[in-house]
N, C-alpha and C. Protein backbone atom coordinates (compact mmCIF):
# COMPACT_ATOMS: atom_id res chain seq x y z
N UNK A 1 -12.86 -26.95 -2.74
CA UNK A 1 -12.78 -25.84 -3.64
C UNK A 1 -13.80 -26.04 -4.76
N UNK A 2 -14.78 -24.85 -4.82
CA UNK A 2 -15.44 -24.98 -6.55
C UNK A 2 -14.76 -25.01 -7.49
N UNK A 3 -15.30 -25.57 -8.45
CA UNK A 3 -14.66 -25.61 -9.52
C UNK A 3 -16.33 -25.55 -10.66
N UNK A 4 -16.06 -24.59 -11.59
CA UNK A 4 -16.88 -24.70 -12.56
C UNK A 4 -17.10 -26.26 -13.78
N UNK A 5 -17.64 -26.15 -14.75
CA UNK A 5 -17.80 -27.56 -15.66
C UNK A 5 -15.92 -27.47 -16.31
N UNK A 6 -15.45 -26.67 -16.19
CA UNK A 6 -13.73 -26.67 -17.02
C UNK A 6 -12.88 -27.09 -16.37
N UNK A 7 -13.25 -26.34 -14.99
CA UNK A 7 -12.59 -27.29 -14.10
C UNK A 7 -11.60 -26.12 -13.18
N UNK A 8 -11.92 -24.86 -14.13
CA UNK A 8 -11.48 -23.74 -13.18
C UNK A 8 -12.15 -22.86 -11.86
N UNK A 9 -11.36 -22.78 -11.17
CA UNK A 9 -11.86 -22.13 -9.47
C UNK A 9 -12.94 -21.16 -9.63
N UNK A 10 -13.94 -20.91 -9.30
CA UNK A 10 -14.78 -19.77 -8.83
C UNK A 10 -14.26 -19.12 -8.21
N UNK A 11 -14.98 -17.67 -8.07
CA UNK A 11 -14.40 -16.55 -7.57
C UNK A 11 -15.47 -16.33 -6.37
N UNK A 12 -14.60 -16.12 -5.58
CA UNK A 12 -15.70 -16.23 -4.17
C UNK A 12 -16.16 -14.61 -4.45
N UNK A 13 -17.00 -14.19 -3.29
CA UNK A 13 -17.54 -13.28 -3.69
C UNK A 13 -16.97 -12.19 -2.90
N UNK A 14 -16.13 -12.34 -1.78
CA UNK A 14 -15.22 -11.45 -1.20
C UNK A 14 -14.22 -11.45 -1.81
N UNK A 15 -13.42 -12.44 -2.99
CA UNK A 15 -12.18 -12.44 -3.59
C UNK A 15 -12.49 -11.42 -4.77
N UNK A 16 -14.25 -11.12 -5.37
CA UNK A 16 -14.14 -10.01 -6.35
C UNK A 16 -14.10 -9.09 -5.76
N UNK A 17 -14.73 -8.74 -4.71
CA UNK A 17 -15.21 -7.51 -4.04
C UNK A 17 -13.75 -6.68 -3.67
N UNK A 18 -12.79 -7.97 -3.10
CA UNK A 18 -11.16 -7.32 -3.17
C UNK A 18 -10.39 -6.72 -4.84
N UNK A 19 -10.90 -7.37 -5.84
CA UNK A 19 -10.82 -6.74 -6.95
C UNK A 19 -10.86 -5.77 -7.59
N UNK A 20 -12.10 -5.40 -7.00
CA UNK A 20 -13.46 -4.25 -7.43
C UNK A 20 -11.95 -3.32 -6.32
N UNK A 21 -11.85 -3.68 -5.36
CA UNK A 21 -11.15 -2.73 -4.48
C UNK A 21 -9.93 -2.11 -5.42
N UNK A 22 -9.37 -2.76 -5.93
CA UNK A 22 -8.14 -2.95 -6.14
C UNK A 22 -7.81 -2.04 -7.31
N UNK A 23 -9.43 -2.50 -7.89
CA UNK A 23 -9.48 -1.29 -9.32
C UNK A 23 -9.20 -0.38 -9.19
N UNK A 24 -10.44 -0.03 -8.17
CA UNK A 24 -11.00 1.16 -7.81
C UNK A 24 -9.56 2.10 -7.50
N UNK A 25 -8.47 1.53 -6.65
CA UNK A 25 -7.45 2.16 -6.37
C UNK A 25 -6.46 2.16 -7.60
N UNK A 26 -6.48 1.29 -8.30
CA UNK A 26 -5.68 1.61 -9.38
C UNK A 26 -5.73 2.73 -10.40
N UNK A 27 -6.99 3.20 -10.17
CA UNK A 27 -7.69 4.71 -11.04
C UNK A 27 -7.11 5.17 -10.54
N UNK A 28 -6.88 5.24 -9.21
CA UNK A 28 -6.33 6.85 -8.06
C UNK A 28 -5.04 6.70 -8.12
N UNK A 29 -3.78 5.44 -8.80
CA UNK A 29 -2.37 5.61 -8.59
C UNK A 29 -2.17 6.98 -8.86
N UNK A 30 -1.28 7.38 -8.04
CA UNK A 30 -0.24 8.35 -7.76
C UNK A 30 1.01 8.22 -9.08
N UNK A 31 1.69 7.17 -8.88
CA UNK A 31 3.00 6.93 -9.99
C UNK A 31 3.17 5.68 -10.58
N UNK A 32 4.17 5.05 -10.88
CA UNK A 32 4.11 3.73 -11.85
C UNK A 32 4.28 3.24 -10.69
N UNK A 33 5.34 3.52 -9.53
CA UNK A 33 5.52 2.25 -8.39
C UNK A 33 3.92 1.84 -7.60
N UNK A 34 3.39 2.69 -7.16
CA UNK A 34 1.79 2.49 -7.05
C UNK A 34 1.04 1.44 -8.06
N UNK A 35 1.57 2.17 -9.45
CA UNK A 35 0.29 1.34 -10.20
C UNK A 35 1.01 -0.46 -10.29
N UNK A 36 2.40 -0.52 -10.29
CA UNK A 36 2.90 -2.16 -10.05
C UNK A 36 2.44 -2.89 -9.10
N UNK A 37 2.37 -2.06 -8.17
CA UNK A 37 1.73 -2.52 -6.98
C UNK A 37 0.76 -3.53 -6.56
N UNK A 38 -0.38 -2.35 -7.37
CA UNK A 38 -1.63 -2.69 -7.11
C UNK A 38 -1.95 -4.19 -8.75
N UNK A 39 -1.58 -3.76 -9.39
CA UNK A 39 -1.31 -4.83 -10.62
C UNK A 39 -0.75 -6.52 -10.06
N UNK A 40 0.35 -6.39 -9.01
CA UNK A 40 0.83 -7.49 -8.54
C UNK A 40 -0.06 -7.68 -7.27
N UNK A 41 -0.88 -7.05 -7.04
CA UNK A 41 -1.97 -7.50 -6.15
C UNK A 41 -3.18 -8.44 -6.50
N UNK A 42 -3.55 -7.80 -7.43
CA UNK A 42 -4.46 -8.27 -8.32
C UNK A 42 -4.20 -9.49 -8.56
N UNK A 43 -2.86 -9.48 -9.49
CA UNK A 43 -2.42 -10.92 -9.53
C UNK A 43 -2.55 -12.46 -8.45
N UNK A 44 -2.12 -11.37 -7.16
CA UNK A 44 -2.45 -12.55 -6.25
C UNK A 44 -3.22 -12.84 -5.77
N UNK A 45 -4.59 -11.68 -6.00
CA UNK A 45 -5.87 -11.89 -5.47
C UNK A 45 -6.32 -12.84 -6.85
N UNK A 46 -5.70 -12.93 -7.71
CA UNK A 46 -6.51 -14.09 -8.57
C UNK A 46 -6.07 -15.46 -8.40
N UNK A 47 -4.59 -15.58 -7.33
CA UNK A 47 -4.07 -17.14 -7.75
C UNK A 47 -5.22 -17.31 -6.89
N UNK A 48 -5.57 -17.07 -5.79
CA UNK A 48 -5.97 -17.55 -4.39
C UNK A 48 -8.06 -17.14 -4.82
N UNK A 49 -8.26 -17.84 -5.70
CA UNK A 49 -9.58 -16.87 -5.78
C UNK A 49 -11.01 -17.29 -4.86
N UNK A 50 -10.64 -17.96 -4.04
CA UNK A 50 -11.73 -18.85 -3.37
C UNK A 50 -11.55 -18.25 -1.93
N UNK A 51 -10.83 -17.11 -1.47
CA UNK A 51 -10.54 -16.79 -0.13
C UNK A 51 -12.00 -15.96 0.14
N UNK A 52 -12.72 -16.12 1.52
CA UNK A 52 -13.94 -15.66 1.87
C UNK A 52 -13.31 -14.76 3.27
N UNK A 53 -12.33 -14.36 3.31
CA UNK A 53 -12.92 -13.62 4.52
C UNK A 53 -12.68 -11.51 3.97
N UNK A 54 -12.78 -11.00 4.86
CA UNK A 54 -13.29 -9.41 4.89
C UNK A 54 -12.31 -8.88 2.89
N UNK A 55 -12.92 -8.73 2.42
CA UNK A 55 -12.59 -7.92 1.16
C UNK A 55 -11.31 -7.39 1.36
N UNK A 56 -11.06 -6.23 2.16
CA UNK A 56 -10.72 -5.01 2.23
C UNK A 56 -9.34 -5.94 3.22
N UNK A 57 -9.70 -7.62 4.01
CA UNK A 57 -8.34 -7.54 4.32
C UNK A 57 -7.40 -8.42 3.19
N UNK A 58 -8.13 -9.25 2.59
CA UNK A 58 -7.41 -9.79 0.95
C UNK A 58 -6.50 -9.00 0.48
N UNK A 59 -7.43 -7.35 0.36
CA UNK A 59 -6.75 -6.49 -0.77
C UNK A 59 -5.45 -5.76 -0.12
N UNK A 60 -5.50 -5.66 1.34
CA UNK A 60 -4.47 -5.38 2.19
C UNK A 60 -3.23 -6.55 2.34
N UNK A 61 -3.79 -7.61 2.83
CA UNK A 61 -2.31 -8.68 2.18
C UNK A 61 -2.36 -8.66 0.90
N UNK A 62 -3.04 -8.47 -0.16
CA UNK A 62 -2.38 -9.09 -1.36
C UNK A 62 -1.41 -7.85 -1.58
N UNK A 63 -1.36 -6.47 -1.56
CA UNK A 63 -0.88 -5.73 -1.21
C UNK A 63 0.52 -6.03 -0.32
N UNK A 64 0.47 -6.36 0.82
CA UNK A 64 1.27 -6.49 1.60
C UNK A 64 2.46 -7.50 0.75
N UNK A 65 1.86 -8.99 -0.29
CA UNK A 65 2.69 -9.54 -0.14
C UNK A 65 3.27 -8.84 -1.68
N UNK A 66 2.88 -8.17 -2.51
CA UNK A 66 3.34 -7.95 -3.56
C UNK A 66 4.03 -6.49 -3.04
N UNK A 67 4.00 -5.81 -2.29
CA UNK A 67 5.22 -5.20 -1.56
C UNK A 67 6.51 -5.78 -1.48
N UNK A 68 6.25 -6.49 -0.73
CA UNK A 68 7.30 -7.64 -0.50
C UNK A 68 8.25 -8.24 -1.50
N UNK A 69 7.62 -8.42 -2.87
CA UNK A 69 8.24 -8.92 -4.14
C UNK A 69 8.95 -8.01 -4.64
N UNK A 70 7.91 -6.77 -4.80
CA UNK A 70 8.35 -5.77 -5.22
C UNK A 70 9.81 -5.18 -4.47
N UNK A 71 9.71 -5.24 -3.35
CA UNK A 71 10.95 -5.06 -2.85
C UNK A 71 12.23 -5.54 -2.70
N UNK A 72 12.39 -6.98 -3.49
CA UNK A 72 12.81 -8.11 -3.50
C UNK A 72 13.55 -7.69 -4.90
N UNK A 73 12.71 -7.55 -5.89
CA UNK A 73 12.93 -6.95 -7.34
C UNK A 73 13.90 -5.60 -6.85
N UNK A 74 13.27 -4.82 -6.13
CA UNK A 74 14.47 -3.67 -6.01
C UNK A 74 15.59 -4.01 -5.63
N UNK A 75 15.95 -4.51 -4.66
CA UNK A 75 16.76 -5.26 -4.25
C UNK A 75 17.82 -5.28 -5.24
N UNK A 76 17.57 -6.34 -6.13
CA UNK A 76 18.26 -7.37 -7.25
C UNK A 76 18.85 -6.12 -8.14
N UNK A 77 17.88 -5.26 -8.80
CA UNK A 77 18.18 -4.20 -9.49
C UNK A 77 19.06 -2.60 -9.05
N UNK A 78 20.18 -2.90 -7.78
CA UNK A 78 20.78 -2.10 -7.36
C UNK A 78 21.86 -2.15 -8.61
N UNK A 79 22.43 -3.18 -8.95
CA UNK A 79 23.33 -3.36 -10.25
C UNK A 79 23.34 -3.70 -11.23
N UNK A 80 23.17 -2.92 -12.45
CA UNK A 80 22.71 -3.30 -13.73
C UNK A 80 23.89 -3.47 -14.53
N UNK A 81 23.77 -4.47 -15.83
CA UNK A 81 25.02 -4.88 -16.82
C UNK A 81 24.44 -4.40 -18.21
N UNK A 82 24.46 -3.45 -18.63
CA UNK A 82 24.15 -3.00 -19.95
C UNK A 82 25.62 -3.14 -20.82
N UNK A 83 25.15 -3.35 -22.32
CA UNK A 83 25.81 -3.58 -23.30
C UNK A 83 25.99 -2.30 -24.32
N UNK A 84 26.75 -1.74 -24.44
CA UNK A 84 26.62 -0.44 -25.44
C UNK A 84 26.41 -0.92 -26.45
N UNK A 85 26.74 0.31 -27.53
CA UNK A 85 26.69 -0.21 -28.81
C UNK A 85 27.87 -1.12 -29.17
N UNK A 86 29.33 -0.58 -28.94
CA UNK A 86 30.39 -1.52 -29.41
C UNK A 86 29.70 -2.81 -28.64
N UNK A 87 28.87 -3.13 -28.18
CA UNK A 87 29.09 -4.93 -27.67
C UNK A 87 30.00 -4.85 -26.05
N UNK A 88 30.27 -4.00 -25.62
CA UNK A 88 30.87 -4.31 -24.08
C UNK A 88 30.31 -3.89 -22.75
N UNK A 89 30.16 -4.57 -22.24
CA UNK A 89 29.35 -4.23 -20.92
C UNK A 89 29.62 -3.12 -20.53
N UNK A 90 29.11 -2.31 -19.97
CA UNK A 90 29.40 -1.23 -19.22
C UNK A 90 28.10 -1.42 -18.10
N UNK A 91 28.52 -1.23 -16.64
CA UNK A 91 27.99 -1.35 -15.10
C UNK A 91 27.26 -0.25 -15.20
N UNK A 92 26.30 -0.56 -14.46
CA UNK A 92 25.87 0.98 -14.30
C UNK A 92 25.37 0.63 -12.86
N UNK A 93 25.47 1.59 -11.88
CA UNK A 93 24.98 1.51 -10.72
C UNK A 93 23.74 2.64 -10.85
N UNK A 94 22.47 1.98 -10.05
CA UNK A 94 21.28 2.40 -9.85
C UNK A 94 21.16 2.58 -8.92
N UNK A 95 20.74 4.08 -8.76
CA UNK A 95 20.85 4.73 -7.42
C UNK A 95 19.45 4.43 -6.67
N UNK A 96 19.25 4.20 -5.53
CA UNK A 96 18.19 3.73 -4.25
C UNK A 96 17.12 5.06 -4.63
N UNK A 97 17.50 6.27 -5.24
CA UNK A 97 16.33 6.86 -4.98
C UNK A 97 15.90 6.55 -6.63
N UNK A 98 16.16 6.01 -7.51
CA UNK A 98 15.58 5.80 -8.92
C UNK A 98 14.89 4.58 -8.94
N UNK A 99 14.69 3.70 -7.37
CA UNK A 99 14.10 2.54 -7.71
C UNK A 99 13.44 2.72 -6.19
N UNK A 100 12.85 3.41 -5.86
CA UNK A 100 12.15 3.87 -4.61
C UNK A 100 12.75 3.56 -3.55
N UNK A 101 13.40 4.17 -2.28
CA UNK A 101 13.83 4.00 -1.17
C UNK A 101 13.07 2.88 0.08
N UNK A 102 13.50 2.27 0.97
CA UNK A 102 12.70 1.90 1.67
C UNK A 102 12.14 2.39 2.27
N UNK A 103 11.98 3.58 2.69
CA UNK A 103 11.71 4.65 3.54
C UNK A 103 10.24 5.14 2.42
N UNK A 104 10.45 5.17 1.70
CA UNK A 104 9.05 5.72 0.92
C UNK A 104 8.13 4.66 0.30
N UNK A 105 8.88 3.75 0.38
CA UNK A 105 7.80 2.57 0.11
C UNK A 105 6.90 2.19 1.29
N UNK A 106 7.52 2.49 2.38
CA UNK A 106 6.90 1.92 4.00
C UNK A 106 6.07 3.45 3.90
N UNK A 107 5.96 4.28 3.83
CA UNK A 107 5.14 5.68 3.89
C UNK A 107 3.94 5.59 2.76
N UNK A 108 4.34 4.71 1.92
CA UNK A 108 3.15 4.25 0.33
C UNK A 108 2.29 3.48 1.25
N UNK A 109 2.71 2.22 2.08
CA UNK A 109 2.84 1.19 2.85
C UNK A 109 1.66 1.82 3.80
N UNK A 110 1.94 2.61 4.89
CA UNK A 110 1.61 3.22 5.77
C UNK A 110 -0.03 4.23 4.87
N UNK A 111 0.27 4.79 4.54
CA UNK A 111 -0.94 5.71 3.59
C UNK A 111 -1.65 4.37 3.16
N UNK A 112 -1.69 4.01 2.36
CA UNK A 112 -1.95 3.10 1.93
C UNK A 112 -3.42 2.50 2.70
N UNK A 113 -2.57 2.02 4.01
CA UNK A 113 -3.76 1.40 4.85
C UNK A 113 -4.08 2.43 5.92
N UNK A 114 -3.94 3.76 6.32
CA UNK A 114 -4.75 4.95 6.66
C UNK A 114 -6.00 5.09 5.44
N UNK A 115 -5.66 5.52 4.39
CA UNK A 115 -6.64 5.68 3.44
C UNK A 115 -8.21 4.38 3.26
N UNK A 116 -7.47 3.61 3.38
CA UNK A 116 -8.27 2.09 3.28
C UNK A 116 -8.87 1.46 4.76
N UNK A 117 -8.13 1.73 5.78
CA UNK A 117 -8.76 1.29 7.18
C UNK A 117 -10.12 1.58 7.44
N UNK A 118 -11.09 0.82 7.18
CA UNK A 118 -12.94 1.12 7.90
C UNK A 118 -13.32 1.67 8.99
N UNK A 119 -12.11 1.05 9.95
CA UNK A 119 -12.00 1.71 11.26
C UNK A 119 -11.96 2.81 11.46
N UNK A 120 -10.92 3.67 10.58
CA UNK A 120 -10.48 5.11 11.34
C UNK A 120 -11.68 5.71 10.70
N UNK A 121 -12.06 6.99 11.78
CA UNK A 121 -13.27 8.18 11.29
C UNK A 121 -12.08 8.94 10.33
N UNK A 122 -13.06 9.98 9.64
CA UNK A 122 -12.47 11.25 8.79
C UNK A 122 -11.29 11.56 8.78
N UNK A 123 -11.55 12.32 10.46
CA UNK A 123 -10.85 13.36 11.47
C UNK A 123 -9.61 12.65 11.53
N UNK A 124 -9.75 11.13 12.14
CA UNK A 124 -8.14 10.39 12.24
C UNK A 124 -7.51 9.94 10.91
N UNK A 125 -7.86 9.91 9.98
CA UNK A 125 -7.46 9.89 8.38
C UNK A 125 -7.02 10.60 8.25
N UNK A 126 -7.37 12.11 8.90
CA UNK A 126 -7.12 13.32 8.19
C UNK A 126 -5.13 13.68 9.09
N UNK A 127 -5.89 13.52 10.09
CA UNK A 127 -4.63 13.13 11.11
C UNK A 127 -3.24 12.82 10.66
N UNK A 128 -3.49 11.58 10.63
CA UNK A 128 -2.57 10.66 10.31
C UNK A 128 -1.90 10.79 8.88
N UNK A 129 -2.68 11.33 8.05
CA UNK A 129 -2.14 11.54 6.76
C UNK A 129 -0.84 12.44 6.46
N UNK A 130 -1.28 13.64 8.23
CA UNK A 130 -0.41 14.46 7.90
C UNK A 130 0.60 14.23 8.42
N UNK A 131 0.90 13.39 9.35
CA UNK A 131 2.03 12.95 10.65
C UNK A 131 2.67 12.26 9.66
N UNK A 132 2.40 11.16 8.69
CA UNK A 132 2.65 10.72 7.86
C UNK A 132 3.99 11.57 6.35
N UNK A 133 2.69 12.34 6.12
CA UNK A 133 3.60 13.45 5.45
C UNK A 133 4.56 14.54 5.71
N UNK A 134 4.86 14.69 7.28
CA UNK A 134 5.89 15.21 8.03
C UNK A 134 5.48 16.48 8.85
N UNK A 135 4.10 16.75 8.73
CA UNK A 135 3.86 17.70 9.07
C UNK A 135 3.73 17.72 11.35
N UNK A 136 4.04 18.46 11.82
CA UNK A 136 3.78 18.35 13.20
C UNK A 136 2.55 18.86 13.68
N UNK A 137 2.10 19.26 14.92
CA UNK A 137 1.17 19.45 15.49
C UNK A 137 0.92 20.96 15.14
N UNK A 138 1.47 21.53 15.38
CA UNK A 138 1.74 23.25 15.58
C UNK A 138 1.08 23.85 13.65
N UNK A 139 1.83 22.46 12.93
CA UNK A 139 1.22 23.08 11.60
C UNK A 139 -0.13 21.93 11.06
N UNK A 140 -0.49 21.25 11.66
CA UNK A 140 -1.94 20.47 11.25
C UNK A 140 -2.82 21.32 12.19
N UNK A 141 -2.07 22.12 13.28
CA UNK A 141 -3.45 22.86 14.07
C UNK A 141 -3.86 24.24 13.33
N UNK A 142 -3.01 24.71 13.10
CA UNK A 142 -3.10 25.92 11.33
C UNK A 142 -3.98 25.59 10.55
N UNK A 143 -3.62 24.31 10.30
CA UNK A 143 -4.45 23.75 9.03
C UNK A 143 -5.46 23.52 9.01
N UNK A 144 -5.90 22.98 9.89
CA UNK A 144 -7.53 22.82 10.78
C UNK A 144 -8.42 23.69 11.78
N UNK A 145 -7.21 24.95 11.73
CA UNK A 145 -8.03 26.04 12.28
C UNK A 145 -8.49 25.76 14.11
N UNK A 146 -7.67 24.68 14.75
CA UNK A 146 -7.54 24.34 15.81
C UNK A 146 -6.60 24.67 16.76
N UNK A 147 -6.90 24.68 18.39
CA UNK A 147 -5.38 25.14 18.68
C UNK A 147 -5.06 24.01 19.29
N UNK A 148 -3.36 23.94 19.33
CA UNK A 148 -2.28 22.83 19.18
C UNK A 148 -2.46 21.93 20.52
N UNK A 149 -3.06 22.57 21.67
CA UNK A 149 -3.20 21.53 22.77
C UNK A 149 -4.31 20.11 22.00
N UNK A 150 -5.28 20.93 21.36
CA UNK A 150 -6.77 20.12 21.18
C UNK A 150 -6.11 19.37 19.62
N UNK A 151 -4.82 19.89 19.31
CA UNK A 151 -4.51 18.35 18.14
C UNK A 151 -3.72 17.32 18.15
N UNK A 152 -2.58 18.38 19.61
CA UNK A 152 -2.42 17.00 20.14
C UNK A 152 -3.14 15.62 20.80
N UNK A 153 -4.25 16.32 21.45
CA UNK A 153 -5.21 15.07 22.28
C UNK A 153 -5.55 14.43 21.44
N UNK A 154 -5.95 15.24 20.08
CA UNK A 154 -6.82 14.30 18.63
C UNK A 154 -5.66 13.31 18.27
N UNK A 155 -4.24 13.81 18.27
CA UNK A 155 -3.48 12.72 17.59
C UNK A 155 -3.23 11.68 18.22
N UNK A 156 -2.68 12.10 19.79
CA UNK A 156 -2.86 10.96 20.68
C UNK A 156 -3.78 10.08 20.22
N UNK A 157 -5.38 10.50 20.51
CA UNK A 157 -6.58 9.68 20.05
C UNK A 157 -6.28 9.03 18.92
N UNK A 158 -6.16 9.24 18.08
CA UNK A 158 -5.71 9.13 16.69
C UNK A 158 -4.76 7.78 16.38
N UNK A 159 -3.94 7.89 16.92
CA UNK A 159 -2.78 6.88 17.52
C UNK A 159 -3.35 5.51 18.20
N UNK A 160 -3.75 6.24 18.97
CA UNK A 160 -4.36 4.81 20.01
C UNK A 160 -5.21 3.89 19.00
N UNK A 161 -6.40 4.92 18.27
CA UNK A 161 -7.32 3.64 17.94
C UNK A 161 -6.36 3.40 16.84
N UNK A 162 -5.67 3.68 15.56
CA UNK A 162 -4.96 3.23 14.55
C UNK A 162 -4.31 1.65 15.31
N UNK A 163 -3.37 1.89 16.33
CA UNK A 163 -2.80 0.91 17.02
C UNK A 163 -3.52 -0.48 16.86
N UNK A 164 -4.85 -0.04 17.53
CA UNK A 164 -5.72 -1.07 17.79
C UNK A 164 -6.15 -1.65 16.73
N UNK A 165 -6.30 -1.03 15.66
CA UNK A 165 -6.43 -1.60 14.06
C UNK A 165 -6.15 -2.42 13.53
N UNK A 166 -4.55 -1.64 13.67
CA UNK A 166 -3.66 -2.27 13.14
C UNK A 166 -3.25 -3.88 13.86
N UNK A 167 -3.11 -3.84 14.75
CA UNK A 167 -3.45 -5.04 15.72
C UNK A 167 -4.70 -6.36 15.25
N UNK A 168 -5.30 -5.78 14.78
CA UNK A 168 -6.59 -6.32 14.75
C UNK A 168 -6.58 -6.91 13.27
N UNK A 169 -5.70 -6.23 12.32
CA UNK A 169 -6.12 -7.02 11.29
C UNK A 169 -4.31 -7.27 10.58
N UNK A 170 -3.62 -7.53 11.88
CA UNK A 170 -2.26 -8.33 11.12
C UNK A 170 -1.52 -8.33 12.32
């Protein structure tokens, strides 16, 4: 491992470039669970700062594992102990949709690495974004001014290479 004259790690040059990534997406958060996210990414792209391989897959595990925490934290916070004013506890139960569902974190999860994959063209971004967001064939072929046989073949297509992607880098 480098180490500068202090004695602290260098930053490899794929560990900034995952940075630079990381920013870059932190401009575009959507909500606060997004912007924690990407913040506890960061974080872990700095313990580890000497990692050299592909940018874009750093910023995807560091991602992946601060998901993981993050979900860990939700977890814990299903039951809260607040103190009123008199001084006595009062419970409060925190409902699953005030601390993000699992179901929408895996769809953050999912977008997430559609948006970011090098692999997929436009067209399968564009795809997938919407299968994603619930939309079916009959209304992404509307949307694209296509008819529904020729979006199913695209999604099929669409599908297959994502698969292979995804395969490829976890």
């Amino acid at each position: 491992m480098k180490q500068n004259h202090l004695g602290v790690s260098r930053l490899s040059l794929e560990s900034a470039s995952a940075i630079t990534l990381l920013h870059n997406r932190l401009k575009k958060a959507r909500n606060t669970f997004e912007e924690h996210l990407i913040e506890r990414a960061l974080d872990i792209v700095a313990k580890k700062p000497t990692r050299n391989i592909k940018p874009a897959y750093i910023a995807r595990n560091a991602l992946s594992d601060a998901r993981k925490f993050l979900n860990g934290r939700y977890e814990i916070v299903r039951f809260v102990n607040l103190v009123n004013q008199d001084g006595v506890n009062q419970a409060i139960s925190v409902e699953p949709a005030d601390i993000k569902s699992t179901s929408q974190i895996k769809v953050t999860e999912i977008l997430d690495w559609i948006v970011n994959e090098p692999s997929l063209n436009s067209r399968d971004r564009s795809l997938l974004i919407y299968l994603v967001q619930g939309e079916d064939a009959t209304e992404i072929a509307a949307r694209m001014d296509l008819c529904v046989k020729a979006v199913r073949k695209n999604i099929s297509r669409a599908r297959a290479r994502a698969r292979i992607a995804w395969k490829e880098v976890g």
